[in-house]
N, C-alpha and C. Protein backbone atom coordinates (compact mmCIF):
# COMPACT_ATOMS: atom_id res chain seq x y z
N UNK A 1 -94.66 40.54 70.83
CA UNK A 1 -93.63 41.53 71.08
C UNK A 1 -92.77 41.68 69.83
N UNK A 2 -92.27 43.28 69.53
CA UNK A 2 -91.79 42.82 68.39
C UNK A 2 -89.98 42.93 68.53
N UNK A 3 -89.81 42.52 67.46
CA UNK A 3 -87.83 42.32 67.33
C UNK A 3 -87.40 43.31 67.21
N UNK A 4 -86.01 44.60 68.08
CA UNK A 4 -85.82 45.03 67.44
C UNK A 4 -84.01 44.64 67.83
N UNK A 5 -82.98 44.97 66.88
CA UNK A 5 -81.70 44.53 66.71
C UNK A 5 -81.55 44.99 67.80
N UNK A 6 -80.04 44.90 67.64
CA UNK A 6 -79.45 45.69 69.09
C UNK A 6 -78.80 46.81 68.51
N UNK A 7 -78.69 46.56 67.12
CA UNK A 7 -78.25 48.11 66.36
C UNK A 7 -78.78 49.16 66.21
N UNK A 8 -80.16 48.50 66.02
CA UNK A 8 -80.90 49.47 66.21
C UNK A 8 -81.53 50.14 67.28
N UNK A 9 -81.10 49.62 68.56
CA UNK A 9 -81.64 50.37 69.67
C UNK A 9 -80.17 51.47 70.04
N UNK A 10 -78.96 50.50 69.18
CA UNK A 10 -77.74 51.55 69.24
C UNK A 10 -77.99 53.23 68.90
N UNK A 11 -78.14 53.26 67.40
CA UNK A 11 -78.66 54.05 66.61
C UNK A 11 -79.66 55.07 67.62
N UNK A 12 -81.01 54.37 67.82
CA UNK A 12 -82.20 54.99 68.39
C UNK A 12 -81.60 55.81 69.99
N UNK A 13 -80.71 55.21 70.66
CA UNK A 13 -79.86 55.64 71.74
C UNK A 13 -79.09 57.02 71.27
N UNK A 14 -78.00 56.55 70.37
CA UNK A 14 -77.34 57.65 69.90
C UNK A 14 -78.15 59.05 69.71
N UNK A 15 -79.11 58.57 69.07
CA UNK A 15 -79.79 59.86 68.15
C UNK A 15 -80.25 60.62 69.22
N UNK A 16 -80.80 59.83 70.40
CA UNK A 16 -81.36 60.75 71.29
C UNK A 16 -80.64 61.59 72.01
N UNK A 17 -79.05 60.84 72.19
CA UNK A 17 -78.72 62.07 73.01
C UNK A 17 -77.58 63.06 72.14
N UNK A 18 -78.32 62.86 71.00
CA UNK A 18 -77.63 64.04 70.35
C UNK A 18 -78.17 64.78 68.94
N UNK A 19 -78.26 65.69 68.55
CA UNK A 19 -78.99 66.45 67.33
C UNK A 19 -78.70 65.46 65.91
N UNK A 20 -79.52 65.09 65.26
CA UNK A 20 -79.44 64.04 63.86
C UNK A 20 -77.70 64.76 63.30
N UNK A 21 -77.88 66.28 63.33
CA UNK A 21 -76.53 66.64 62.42
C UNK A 21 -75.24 66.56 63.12
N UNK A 22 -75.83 66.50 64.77
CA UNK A 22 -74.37 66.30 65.44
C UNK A 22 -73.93 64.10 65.59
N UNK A 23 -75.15 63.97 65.24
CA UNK A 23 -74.72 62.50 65.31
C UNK A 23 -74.09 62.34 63.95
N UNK A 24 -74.78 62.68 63.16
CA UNK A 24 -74.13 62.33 61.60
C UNK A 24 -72.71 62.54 61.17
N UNK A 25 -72.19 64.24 62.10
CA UNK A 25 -70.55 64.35 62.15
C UNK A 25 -70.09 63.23 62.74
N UNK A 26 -70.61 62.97 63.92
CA UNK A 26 -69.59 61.91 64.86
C UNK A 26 -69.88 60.80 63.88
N UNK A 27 -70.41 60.35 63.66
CA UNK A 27 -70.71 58.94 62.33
C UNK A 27 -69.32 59.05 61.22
N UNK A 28 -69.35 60.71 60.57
CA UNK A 28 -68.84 60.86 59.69
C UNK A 28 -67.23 60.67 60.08
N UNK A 29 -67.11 61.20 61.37
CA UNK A 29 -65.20 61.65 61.87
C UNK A 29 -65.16 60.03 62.16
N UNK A 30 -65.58 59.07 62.54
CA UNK A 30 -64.97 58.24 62.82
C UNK A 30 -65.27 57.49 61.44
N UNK A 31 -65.83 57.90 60.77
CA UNK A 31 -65.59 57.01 58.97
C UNK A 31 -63.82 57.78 58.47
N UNK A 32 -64.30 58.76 58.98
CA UNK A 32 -62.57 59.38 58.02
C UNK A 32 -61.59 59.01 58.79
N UNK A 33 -61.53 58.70 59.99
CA UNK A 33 -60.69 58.19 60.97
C UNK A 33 -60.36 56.94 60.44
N UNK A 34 -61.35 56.04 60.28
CA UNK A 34 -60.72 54.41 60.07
C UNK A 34 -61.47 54.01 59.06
N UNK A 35 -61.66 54.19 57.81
CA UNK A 35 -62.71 54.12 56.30
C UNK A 35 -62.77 52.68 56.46
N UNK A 36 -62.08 51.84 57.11
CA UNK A 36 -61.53 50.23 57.06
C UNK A 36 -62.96 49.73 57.51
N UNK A 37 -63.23 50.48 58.42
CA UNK A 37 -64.10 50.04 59.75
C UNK A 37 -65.68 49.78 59.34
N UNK A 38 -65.88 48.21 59.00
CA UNK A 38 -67.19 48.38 58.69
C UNK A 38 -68.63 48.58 59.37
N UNK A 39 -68.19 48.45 60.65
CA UNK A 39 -69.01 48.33 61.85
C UNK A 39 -69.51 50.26 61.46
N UNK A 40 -68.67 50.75 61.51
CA UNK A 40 -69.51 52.51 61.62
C UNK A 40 -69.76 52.67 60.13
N UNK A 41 -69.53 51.70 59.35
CA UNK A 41 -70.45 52.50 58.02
C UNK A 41 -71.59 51.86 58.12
N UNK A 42 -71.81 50.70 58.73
CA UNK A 42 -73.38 50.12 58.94
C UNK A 42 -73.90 50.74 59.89
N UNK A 43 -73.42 51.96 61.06
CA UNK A 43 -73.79 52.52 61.94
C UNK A 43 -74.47 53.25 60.96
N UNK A 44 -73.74 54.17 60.03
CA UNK A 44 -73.89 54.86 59.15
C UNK A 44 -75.18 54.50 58.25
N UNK A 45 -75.24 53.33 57.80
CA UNK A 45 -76.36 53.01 56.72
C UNK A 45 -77.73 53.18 57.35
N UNK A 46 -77.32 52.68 59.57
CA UNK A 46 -78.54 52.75 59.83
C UNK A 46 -79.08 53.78 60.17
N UNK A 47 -78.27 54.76 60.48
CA UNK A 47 -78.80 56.27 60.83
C UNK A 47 -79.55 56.75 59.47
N UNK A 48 -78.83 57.13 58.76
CA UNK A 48 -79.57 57.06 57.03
C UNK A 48 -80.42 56.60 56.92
N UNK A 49 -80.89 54.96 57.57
CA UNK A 49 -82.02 54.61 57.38
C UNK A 49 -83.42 54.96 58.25
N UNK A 50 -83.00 55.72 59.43
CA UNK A 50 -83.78 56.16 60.33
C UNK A 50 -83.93 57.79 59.76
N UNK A 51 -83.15 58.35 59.32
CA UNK A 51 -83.77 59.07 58.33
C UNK A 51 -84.26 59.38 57.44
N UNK A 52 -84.88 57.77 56.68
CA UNK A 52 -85.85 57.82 55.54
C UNK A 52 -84.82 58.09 54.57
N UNK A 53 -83.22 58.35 54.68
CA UNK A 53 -82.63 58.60 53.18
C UNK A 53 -82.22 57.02 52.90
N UNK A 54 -83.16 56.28 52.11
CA UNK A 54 -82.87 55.42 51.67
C UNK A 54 -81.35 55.61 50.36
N UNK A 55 -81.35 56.10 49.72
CA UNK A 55 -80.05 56.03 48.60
C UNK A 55 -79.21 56.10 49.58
N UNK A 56 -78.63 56.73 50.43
CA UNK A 56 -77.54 57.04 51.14
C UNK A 56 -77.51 55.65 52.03
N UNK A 57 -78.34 55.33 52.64
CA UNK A 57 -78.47 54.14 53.54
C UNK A 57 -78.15 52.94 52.75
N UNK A 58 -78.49 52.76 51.22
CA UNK A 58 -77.87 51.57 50.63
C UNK A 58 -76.29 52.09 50.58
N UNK A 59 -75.92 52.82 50.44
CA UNK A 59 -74.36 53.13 49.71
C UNK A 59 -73.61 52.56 50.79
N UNK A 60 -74.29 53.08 52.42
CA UNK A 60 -73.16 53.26 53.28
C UNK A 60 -73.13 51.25 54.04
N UNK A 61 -74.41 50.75 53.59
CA UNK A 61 -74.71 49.51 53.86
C UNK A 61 -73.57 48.73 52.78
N UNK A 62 -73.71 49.09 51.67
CA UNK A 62 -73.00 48.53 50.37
C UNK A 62 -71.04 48.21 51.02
N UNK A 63 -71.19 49.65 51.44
CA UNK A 63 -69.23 49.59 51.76
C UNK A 63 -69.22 48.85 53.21
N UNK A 64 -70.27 48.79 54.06
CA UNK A 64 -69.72 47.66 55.09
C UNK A 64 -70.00 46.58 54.66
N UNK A 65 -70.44 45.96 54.01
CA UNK A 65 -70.30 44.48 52.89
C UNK A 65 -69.27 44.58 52.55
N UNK A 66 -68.71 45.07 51.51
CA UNK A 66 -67.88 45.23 51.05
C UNK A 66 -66.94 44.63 51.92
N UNK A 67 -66.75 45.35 52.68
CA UNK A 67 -65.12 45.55 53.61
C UNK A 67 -65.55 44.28 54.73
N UNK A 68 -66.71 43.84 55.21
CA UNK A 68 -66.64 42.83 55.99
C UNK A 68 -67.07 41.50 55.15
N UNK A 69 -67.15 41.36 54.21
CA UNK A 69 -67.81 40.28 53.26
C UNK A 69 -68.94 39.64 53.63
N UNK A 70 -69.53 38.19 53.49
CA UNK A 70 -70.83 37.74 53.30
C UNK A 70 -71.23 38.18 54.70
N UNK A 71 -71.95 38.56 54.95
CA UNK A 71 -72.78 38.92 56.08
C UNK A 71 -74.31 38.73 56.16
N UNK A 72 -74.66 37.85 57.37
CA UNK A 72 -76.00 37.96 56.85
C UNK A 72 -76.94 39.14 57.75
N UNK A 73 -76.58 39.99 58.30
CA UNK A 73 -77.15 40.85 59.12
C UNK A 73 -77.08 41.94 58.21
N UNK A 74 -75.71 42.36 57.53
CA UNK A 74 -75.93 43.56 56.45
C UNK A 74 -76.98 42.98 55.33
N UNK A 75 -76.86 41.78 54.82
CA UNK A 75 -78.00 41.58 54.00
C UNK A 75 -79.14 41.73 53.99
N UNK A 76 -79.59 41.41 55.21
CA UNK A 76 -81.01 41.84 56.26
C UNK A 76 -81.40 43.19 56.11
N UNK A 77 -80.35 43.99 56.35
CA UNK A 77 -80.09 45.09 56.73
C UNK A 77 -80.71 46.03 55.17
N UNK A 78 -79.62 45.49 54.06
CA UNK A 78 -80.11 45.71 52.59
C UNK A 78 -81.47 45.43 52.17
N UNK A 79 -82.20 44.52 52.54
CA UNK A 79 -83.37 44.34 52.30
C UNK A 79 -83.89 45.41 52.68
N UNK A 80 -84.03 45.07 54.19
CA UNK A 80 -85.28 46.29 54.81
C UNK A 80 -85.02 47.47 54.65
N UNK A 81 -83.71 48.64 53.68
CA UNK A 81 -83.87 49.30 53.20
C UNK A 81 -84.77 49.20 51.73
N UNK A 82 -84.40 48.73 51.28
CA UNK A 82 -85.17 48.38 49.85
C UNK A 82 -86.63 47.88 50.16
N UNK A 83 -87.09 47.41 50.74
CA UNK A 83 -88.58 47.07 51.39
C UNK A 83 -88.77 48.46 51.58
N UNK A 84 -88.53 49.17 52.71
CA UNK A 84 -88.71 50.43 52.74
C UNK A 84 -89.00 51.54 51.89
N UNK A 85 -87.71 51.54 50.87
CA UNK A 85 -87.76 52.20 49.38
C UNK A 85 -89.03 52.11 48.68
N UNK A 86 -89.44 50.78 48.60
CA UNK A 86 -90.43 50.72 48.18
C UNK A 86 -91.95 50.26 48.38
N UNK A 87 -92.36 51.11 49.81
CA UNK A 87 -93.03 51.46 50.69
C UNK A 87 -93.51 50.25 50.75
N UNK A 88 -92.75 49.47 51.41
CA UNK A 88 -93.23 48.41 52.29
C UNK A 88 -93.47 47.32 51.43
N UNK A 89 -93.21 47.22 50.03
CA UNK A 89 -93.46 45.96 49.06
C UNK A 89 -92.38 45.39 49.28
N UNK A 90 -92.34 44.00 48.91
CA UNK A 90 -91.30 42.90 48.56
C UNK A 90 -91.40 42.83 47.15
N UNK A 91 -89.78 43.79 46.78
CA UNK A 91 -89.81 43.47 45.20
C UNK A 91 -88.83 42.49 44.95
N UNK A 92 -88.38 41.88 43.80
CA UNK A 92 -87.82 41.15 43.37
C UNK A 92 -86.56 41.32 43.65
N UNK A 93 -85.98 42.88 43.70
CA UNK A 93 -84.31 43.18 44.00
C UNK A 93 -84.28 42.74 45.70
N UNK A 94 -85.48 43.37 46.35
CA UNK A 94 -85.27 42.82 47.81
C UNK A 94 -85.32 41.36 48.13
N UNK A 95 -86.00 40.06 47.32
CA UNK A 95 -85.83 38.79 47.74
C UNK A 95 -84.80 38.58 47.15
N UNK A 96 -84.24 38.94 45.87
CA UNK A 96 -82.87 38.53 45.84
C UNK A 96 -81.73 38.57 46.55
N UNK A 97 -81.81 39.82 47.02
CA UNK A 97 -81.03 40.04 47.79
C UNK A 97 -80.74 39.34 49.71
N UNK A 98 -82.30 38.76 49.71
CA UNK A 98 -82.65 37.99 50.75
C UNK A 98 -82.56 36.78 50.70
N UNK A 99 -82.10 35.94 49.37
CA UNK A 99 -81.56 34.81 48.99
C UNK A 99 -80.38 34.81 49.02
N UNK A 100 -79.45 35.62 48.93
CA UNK A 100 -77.99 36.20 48.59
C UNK A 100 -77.42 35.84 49.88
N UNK A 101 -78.26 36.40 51.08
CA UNK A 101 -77.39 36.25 52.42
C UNK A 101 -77.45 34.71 52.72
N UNK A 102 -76.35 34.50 53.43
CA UNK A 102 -75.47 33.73 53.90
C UNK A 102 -76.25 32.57 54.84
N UNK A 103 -77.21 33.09 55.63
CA UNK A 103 -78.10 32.29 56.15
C UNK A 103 -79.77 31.89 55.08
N UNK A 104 -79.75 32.57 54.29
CA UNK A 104 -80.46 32.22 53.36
C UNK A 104 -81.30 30.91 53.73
N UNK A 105 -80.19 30.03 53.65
CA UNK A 105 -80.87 28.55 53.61
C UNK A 105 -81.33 28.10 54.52
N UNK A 106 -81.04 28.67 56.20
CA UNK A 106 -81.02 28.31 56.96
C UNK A 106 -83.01 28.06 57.44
């Protein structure tokens, strides 16, 4: 059986009951509402990432790091965009970045 987050069944929920461009406003009004809020820019990175726009999906992944610090689920998160990016290889920026997170060692 395979894994999937619970964010991502968030995301996959959202999208359905609403048009990609009407989800992407509501994504967007509640980023301009509370920019603080890192929880909807990783909402954000993952919608992006369900739309194959990988550049946009790192940026919006990048500022919920940012604003929530070591995380190891956004790190996760950073990878399997970058795995993605680069159709499904494990490059060197993606294990680094998979050493980086916080559970790393675990």
């Amino acid at each position: 059986m395979r894994n999937i987050s619970v964010s991502a069944i968030r995301v996959h929920q959202f999208a359905s009951q609403q048009t990609p461009e009407a989800q992407l406003q509501a994504l967007q009004d509640k980023i301009r509402a509370n920019p603080q809020n890192s929880e909807q820019w990783a909402l954000l990175g993952e919608y992006y990432l369900w739309q194959n726009d990988y550049s946009n999906s790192l940026l919006a992944y990048r500022q919920a790091l940012q604003l929530r610090g070591e995380n190891a689920e956004l790190y996760a998160a950073l990878a399997t965009v970058l795995y993605y990016q680069a159709s499904q290889h494990m490059t060197a920026q993606t294990r680094a970045i998979d050493r980086q997170s916080p559970r790393a060692g675990l």
